[in-house]
N, C-alpha and C. Protein backbone atom coordinates (compact mmCIF):
# COMPACT_ATOMS: atom_id res chain seq x y z
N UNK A 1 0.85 -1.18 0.00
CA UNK A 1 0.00 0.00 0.00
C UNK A 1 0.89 1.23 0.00
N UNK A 2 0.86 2.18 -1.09
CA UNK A 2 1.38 2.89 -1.17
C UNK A 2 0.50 4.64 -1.91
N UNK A 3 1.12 5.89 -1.57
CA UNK A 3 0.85 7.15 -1.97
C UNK A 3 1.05 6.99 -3.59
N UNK A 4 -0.03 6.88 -4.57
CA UNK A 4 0.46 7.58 -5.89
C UNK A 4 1.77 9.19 -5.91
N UNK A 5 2.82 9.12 -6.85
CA UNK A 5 3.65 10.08 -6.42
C UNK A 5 3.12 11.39 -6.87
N UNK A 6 1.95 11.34 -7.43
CA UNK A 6 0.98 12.41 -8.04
C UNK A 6 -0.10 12.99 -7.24
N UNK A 7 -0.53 12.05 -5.79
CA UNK A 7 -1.50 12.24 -5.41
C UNK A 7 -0.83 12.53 -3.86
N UNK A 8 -0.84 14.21 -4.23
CA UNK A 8 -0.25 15.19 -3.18
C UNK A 8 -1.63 15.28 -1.60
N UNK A 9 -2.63 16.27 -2.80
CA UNK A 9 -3.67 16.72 -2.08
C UNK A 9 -5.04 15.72 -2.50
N UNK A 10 -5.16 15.34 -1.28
CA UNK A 10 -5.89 14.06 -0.74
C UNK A 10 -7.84 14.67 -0.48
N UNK A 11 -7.81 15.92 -0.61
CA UNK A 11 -9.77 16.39 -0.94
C UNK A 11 -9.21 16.85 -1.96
N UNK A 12 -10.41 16.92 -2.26
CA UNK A 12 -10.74 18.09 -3.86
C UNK A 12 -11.24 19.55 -3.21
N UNK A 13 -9.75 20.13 -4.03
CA UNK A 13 -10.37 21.44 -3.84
C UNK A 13 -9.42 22.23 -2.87
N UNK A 14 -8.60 21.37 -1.91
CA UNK A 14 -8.24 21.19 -0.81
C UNK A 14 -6.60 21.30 -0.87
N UNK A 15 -5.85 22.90 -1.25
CA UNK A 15 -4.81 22.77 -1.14
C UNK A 15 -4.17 23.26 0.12
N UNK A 16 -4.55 23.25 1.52
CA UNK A 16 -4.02 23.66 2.37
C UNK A 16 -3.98 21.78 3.47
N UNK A 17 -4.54 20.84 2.70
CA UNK A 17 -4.06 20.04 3.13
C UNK A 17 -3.27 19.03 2.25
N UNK A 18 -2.36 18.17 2.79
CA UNK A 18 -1.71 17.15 2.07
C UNK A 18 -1.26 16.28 2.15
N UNK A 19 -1.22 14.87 1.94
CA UNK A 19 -0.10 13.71 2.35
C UNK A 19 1.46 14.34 2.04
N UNK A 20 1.96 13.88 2.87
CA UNK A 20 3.49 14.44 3.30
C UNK A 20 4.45 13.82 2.26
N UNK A 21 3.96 12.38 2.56
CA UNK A 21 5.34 11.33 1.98
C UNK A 21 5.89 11.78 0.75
N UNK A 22 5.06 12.44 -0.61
CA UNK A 22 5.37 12.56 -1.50
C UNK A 22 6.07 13.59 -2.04
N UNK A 23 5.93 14.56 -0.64
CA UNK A 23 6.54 16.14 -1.22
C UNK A 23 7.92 16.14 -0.46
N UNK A 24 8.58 15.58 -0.06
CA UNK A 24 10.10 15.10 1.25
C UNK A 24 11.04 14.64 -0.17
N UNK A 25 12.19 15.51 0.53
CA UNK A 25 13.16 15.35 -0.42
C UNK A 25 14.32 15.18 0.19
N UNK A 26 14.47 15.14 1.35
CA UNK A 26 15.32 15.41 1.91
C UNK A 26 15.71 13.80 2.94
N UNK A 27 16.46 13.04 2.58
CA UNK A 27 17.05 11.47 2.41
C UNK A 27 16.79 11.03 4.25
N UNK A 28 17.32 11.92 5.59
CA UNK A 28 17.10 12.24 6.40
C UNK A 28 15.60 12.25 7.23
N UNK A 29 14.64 12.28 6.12
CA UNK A 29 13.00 12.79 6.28
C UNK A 29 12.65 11.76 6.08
N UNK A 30 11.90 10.44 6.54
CA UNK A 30 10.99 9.04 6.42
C UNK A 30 9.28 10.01 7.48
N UNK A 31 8.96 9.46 6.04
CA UNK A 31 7.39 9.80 6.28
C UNK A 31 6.32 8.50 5.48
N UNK A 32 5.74 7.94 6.63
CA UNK A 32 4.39 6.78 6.16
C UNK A 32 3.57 7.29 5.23
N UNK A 33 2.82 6.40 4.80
CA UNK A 33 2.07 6.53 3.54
C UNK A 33 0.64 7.29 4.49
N UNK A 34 -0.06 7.82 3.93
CA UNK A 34 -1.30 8.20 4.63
C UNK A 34 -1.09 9.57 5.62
N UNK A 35 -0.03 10.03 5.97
CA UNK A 35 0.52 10.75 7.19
C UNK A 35 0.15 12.17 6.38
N UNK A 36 -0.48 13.39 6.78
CA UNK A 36 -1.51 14.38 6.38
C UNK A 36 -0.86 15.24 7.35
N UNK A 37 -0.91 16.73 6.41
CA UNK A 37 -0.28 17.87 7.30
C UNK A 37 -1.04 19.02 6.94
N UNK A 38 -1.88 20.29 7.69
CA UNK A 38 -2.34 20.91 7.22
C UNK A 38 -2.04 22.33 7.58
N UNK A 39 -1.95 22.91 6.52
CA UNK A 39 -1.46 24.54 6.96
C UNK A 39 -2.15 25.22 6.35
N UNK A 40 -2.86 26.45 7.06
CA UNK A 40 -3.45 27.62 6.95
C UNK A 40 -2.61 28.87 6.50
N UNK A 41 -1.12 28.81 6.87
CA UNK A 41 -0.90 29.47 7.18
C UNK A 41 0.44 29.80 5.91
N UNK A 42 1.05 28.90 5.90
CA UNK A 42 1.64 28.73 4.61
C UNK A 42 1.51 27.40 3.55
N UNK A 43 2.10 27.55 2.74
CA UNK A 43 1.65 26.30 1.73
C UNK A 43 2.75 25.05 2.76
N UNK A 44 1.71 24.01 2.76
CA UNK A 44 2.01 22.95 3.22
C UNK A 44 3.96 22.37 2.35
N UNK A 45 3.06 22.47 1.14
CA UNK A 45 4.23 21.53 0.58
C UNK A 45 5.46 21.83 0.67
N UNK A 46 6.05 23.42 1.93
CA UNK A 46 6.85 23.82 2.52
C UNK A 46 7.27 23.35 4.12
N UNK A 47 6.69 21.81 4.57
CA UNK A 47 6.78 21.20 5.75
C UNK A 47 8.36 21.22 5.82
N UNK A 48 9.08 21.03 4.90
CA UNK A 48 10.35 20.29 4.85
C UNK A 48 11.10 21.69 5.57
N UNK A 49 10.74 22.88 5.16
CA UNK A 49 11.62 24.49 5.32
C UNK A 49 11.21 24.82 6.57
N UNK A 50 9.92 25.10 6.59
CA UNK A 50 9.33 25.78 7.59
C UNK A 50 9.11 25.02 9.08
N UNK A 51 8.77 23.91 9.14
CA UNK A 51 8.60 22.59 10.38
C UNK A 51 9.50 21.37 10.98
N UNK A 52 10.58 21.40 10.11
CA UNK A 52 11.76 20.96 10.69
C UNK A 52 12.90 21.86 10.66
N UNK A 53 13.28 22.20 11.48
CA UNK A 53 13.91 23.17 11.86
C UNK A 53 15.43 22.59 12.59
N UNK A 54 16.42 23.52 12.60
CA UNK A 54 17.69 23.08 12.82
C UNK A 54 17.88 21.89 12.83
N UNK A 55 17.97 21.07 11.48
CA UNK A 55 17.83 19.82 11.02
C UNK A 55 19.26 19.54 9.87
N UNK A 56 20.83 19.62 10.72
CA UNK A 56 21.74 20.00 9.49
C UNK A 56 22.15 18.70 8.96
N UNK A 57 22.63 18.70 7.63
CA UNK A 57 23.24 17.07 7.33
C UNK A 57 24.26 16.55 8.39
N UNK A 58 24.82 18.09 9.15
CA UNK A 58 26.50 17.28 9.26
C UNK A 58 26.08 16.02 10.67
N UNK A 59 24.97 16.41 11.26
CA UNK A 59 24.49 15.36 12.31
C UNK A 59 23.61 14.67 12.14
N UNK A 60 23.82 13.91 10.99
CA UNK A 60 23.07 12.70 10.13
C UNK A 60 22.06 12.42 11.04
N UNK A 61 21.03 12.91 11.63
CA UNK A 61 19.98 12.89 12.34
C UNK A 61 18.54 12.74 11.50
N UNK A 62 17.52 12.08 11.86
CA UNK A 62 16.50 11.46 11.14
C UNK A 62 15.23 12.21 11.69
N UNK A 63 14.17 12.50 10.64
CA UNK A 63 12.97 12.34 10.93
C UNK A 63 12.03 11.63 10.94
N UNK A 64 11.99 10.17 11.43
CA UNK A 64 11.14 9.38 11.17
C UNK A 64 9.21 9.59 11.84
N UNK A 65 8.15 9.54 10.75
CA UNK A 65 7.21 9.05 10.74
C UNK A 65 6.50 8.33 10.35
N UNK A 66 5.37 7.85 11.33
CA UNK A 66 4.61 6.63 10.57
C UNK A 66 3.76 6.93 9.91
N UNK A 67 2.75 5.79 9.65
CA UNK A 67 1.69 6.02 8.91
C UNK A 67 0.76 6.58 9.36
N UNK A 68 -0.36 7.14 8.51
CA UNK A 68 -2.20 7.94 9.30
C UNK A 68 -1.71 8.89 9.85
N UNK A 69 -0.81 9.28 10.41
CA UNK A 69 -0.56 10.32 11.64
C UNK A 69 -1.34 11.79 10.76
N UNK A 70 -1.45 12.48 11.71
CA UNK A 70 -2.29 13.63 11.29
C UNK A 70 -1.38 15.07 11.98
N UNK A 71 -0.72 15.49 11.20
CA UNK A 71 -0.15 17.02 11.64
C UNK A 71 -0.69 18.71 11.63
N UNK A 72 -0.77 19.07 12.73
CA UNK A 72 -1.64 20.05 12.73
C UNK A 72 -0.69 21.46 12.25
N UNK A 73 -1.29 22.24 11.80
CA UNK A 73 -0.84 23.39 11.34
C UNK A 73 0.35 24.09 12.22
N UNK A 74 1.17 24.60 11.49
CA UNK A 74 2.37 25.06 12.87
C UNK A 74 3.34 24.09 13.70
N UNK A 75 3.13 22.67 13.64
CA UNK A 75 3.61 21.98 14.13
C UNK A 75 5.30 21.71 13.62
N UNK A 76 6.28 21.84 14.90
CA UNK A 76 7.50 21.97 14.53
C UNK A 76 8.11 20.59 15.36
N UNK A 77 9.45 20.59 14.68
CA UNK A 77 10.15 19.40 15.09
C UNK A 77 11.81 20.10 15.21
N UNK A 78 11.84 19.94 16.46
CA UNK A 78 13.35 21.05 16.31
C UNK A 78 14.43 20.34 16.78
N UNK A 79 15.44 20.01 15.78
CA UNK A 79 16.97 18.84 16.06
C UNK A 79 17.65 19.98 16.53
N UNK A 80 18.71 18.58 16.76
CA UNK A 80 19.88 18.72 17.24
C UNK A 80 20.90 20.25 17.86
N UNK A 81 20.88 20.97 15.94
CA UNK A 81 21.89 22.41 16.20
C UNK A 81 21.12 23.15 17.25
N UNK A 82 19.72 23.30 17.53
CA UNK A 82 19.31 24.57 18.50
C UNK A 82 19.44 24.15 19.97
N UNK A 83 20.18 23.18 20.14
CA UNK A 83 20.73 22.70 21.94
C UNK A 83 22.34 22.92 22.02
N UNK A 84 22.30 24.22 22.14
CA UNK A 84 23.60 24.46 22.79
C UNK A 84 24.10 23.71 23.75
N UNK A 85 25.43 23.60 23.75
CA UNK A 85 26.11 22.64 24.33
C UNK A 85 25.53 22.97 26.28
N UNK A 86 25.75 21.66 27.12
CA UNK A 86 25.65 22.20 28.21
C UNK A 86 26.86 21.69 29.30
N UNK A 87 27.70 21.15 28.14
CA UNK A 87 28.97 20.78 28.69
C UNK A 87 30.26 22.10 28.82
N UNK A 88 29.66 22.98 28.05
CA UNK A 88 30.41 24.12 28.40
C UNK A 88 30.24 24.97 29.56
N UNK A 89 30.98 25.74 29.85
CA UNK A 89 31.15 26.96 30.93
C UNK A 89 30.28 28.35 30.42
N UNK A 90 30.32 28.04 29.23
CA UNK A 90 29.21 29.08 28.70
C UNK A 90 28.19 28.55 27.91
N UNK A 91 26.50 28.87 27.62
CA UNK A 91 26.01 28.66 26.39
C UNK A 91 26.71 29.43 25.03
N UNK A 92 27.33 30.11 25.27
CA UNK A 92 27.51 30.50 23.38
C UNK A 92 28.15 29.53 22.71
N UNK A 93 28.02 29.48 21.45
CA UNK A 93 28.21 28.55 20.44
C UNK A 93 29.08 28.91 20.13
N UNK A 94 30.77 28.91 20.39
CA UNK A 94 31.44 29.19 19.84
C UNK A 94 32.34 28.44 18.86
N UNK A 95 32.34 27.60 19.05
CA UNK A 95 32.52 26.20 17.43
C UNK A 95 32.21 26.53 16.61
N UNK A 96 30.78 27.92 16.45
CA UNK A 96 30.02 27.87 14.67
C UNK A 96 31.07 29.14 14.48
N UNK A 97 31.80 29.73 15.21
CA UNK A 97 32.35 31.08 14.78
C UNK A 97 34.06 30.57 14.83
N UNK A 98 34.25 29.56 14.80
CA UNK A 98 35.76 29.10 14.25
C UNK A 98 36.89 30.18 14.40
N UNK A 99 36.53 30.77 12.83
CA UNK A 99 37.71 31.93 12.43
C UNK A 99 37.97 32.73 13.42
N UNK A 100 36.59 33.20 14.24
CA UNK A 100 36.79 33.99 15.44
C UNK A 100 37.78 34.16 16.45
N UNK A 101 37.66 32.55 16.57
CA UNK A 101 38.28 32.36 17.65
C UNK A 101 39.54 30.96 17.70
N UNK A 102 39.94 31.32 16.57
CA UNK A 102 40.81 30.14 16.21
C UNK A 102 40.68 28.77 16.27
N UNK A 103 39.56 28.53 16.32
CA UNK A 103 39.43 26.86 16.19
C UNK A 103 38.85 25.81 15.14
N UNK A 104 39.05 25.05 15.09
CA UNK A 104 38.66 24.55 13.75
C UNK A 104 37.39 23.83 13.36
N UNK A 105 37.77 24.11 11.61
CA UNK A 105 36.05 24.17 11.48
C UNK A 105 35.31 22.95 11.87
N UNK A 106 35.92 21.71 11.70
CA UNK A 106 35.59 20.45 11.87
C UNK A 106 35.03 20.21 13.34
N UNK A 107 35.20 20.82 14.35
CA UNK A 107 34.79 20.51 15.43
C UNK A 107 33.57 21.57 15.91
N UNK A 108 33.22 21.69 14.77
CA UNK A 108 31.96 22.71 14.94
C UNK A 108 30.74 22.24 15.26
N UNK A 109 30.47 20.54 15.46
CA UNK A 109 29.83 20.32 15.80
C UNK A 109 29.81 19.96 18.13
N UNK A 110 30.71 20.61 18.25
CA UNK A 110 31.23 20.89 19.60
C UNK A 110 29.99 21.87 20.27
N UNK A 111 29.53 22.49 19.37
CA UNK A 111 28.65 23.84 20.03
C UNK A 111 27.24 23.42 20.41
N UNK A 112 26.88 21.93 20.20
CA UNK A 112 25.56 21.52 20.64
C UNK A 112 25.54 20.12 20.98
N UNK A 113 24.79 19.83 21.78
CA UNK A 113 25.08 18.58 22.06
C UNK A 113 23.93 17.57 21.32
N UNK A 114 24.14 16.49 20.94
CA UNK A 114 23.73 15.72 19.80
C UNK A 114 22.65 14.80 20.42
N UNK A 115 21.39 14.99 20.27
CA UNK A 115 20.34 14.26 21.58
C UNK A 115 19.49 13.54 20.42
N UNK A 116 19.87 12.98 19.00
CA UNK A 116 19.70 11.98 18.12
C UNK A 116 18.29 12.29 17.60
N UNK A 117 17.76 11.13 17.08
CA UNK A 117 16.41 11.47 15.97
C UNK A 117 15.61 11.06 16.90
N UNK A 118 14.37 12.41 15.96
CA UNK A 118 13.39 12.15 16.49
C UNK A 118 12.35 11.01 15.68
N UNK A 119 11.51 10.20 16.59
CA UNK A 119 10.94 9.27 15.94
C UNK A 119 9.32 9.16 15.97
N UNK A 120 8.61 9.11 15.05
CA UNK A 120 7.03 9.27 15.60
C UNK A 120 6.17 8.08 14.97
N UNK A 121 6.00 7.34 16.11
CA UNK A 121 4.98 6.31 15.51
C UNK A 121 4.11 6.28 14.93
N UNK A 122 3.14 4.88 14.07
CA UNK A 122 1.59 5.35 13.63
C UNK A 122 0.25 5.87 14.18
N UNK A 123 -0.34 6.41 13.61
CA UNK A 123 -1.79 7.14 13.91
C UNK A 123 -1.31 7.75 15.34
N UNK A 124 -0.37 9.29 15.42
CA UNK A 124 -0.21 9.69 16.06
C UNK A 124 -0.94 11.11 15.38
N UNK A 125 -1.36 12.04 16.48
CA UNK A 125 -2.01 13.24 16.29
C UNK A 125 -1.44 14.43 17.05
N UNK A 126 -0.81 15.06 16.02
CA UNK A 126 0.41 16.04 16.61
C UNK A 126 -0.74 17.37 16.49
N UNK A 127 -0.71 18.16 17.36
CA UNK A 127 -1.60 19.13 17.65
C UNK A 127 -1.48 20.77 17.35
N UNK A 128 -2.01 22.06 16.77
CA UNK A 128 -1.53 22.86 16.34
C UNK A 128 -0.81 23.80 17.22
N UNK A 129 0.73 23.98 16.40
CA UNK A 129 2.13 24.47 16.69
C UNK A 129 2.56 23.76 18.30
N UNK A 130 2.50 22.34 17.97
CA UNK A 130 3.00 21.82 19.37
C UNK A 130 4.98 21.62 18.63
N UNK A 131 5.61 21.63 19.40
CA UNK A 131 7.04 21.48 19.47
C UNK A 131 7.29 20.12 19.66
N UNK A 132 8.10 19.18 19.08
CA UNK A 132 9.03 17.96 19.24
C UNK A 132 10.00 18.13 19.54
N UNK A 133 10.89 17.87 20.41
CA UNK A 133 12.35 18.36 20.50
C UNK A 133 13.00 16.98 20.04
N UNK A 134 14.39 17.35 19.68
CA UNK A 134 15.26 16.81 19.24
C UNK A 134 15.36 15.19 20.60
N UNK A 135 15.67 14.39 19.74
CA UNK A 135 15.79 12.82 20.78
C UNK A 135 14.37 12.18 21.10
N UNK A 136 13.37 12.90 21.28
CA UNK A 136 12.01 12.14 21.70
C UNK A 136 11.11 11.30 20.60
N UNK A 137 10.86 10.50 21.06
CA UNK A 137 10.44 9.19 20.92
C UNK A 137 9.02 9.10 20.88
N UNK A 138 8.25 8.97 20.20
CA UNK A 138 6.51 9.03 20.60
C UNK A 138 6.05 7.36 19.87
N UNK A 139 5.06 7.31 20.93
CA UNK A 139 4.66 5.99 20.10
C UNK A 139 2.84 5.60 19.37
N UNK A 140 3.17 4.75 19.22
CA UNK A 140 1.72 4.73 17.88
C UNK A 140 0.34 4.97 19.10
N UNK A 141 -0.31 5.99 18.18
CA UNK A 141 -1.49 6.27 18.49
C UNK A 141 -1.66 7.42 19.73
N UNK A 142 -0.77 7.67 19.86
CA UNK A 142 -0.44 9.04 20.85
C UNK A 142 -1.32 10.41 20.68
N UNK A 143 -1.31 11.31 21.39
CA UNK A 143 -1.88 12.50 20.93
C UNK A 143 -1.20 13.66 21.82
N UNK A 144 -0.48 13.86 20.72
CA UNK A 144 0.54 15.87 21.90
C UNK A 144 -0.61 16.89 21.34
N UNK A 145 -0.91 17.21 22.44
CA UNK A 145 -1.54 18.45 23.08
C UNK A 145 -1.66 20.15 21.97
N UNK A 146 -2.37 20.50 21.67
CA UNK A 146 -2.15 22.22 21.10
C UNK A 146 -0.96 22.96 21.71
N UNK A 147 -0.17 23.31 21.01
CA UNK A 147 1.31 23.99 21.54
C UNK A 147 2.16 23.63 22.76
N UNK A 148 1.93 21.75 23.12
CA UNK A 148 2.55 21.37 23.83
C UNK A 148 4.18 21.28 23.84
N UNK A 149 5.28 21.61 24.51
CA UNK A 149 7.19 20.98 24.09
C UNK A 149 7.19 20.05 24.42
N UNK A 150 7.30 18.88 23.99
CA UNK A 150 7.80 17.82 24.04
C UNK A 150 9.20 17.63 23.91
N UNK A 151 9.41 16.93 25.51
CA UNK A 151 10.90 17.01 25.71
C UNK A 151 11.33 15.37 25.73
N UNK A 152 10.26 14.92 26.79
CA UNK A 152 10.61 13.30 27.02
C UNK A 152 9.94 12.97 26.18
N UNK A 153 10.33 11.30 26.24
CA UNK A 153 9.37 10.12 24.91
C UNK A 153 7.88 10.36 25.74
N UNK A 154 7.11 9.88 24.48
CA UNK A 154 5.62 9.30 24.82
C UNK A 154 5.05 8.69 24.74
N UNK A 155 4.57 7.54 25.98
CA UNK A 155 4.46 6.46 25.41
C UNK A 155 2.96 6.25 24.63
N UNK A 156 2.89 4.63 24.08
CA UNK A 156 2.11 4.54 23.17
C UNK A 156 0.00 5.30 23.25
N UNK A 157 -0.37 5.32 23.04
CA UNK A 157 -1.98 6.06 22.95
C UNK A 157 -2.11 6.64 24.42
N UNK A 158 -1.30 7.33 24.47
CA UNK A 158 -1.31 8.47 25.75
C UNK A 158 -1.27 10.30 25.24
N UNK A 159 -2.01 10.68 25.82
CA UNK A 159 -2.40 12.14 25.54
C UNK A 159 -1.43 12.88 26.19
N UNK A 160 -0.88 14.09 25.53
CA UNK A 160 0.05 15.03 26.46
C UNK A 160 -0.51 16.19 26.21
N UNK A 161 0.01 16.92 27.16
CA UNK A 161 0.03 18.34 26.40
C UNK A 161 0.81 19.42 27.48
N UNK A 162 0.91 20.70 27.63
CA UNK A 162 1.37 21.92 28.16
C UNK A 162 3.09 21.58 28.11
N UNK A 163 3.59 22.88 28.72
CA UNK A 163 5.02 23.30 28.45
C UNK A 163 5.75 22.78 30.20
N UNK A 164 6.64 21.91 29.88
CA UNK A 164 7.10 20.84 28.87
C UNK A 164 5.59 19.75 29.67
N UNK A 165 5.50 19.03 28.00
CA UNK A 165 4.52 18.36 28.18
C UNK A 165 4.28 17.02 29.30
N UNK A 166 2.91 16.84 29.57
CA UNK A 166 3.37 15.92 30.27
C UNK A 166 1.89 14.93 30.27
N UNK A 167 2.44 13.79 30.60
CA UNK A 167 0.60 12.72 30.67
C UNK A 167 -0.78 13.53 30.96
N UNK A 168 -1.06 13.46 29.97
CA UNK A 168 -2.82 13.51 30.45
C UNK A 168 -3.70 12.49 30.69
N UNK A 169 -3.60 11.36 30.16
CA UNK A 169 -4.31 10.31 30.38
C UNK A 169 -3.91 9.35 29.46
N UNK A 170 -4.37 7.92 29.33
CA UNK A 170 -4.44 7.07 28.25
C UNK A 170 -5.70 6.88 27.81
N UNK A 171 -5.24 6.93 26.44
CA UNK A 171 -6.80 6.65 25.35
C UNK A 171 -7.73 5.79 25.48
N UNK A 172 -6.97 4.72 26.14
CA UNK A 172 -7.44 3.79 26.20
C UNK A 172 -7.31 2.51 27.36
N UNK A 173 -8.32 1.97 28.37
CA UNK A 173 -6.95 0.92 29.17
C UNK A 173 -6.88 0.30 28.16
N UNK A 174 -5.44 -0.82 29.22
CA UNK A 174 -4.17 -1.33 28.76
C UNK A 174 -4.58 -2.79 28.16
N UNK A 175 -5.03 -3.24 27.80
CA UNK A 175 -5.69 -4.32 27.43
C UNK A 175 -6.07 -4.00 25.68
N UNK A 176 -6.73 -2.87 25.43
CA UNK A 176 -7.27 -2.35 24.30
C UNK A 176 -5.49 -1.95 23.84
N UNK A 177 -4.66 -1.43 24.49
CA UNK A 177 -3.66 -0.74 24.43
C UNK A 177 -2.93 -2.06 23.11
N UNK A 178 -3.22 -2.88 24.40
CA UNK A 178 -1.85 -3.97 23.55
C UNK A 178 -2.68 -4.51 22.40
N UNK A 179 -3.85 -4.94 22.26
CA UNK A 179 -4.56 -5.15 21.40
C UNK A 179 -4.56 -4.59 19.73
N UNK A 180 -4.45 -3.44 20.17
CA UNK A 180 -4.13 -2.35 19.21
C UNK A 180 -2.70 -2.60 18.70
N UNK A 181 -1.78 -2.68 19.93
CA UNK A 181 -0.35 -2.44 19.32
C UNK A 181 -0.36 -3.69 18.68
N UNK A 182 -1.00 -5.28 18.72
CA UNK A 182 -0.24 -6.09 17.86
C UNK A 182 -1.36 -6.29 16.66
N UNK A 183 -2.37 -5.77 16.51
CA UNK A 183 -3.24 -5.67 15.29
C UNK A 183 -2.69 -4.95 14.18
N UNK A 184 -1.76 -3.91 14.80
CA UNK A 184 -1.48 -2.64 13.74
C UNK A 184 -2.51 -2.82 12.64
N UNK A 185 -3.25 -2.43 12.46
CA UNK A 185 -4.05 -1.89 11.81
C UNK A 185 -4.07 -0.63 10.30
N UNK A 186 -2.71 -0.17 11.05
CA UNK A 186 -1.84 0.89 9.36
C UNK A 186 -1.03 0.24 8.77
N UNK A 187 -0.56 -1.11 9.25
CA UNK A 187 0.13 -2.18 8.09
C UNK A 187 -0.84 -2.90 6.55
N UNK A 188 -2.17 -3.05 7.66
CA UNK A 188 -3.55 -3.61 6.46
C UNK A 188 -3.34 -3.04 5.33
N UNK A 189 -3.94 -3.69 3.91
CA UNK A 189 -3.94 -3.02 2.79
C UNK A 189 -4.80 -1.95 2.36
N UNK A 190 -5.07 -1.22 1.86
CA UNK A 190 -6.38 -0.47 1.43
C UNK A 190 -7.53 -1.14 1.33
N UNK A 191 -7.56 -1.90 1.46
CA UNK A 191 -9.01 -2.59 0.78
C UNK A 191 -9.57 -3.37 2.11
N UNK A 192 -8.53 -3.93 3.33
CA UNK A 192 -9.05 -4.73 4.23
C UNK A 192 -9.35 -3.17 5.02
N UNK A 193 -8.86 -2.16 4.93
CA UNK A 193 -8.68 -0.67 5.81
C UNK A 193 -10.49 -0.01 5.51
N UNK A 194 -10.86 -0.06 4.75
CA UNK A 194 -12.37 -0.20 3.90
C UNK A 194 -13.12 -1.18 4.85
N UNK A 195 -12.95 -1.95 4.65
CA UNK A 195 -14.05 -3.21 5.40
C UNK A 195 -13.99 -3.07 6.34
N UNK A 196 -12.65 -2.57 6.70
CA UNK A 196 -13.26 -2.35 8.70
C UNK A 196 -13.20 -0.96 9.20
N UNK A 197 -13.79 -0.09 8.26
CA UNK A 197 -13.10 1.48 8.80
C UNK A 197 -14.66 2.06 9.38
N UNK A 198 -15.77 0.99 9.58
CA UNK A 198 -16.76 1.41 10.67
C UNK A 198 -16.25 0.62 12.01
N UNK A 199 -15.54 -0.18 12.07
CA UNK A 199 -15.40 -0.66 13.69
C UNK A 199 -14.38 0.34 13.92
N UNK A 200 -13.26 1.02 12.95
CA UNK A 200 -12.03 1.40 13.75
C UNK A 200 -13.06 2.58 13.73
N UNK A 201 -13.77 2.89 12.96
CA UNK A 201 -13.62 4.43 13.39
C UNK A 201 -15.17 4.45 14.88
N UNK A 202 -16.12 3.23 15.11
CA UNK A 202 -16.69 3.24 15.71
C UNK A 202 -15.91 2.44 17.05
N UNK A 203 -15.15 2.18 17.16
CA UNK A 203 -14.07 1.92 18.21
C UNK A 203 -14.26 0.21 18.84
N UNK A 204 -14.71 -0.49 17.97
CA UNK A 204 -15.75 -1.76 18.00
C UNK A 204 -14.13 -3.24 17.92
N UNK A 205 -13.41 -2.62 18.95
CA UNK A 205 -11.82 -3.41 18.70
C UNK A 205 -12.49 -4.75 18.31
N UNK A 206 -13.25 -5.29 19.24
CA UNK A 206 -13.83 -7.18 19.18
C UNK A 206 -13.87 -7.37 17.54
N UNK A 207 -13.98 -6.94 16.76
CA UNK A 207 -14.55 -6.95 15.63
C UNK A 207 -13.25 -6.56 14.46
N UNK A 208 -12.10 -6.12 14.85
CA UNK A 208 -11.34 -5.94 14.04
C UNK A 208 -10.33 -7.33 13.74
């Protein structure tokens, strides 16, 4: 099951929303099939410029997402370069100014400390202009909060939200929880996703 590489915008009519996977160019960027981003505010098919943010090659760092996930307008994901180091005596970045200060360019990645990729599981629902920080971990079926920071991981169909975010509840008990996690349900093909998209969407698990 896969995105036609033609079939950007997913309504008719409807260019402020879009499947993601097809407009990512950037080798670093893994985005699931089905995964929808919507902006009001600027043209979507600018997720890559505008929503991942301090995202440089030289810290081969990843954006991984899954499938279905739903991204709300404003929603940012901010790596690695914007965490100044905290192993220094000072925050300034002085590694990016080299010539300045005589040191070399190669160790310019000295000025931040490297807290790895961020990763976002399936049918997660990222909320409008909530923050991801660099290293956190979210897992399938989650939901971050309207302009929540996300600093720590989250675990699987648990709600967050506020600054820095934190549990609001689970979606679901833990029984439905695991149920869910070994059905995966965004692996199915299109066609079995059809036949059962009144139990998932009427919440009727016995039946999936």
């Amino acid at each position: 099951m896969s995105i036609s590489e033609e079939k950007i915008y997913p309504r008719t009519g409807d260019t402020q929303t879009i499947y993601l996977k097809p407009v990512i160019t950037n080798s670093n960027i893994k985005i699931g099939d089905y995964t929808m981003y919507n902006d009001f505010v600027n043209d979507p098919i600018n997720f890559e410029i505008n929503n991942v943010l301090y995202h440089y090659p030289i810290n081969h760092d990843k954006l991984i997402i899954g499938k279905f996930c739903s991204i709300a307008c404003g929603a940012k994901f901010v790596f690695t370069s914007a965490n100044h180091t905290l192993k220094s005596l000072s925050s300034y970045p002085f590694p990016l100014f080299w010539e300045e200060y005589g040191l070399e360019q190669k160790n310019v990645t000295q000025a931040w400390d490297n807290k790895g990729d961020i990763i976002i599981g399936n049918d997660v629902w990222i909320g409008y202009e909530a923050v991801i920080m660099s290293g956190v971990h979210i897992g399938n079926g989650a939901i971050i909060g309207a302009r929540a920071v996300v600093t720590k991981d989250v675990e699987p169909y648990t709600i967050v939200g506020g600054v820095p975010a934190k549990p609001i509840k689970k979606r679901f008990h833990d029984d439905i929880i695991k149920k869910l996690q070994s059905i995966c349900w965004w692996n199915w093909d299109k066609e079995k996703i059809r036949k059962k998209i009144n139990d998932l969407m009427s919440g009727n698990i016995d039946k999936l």
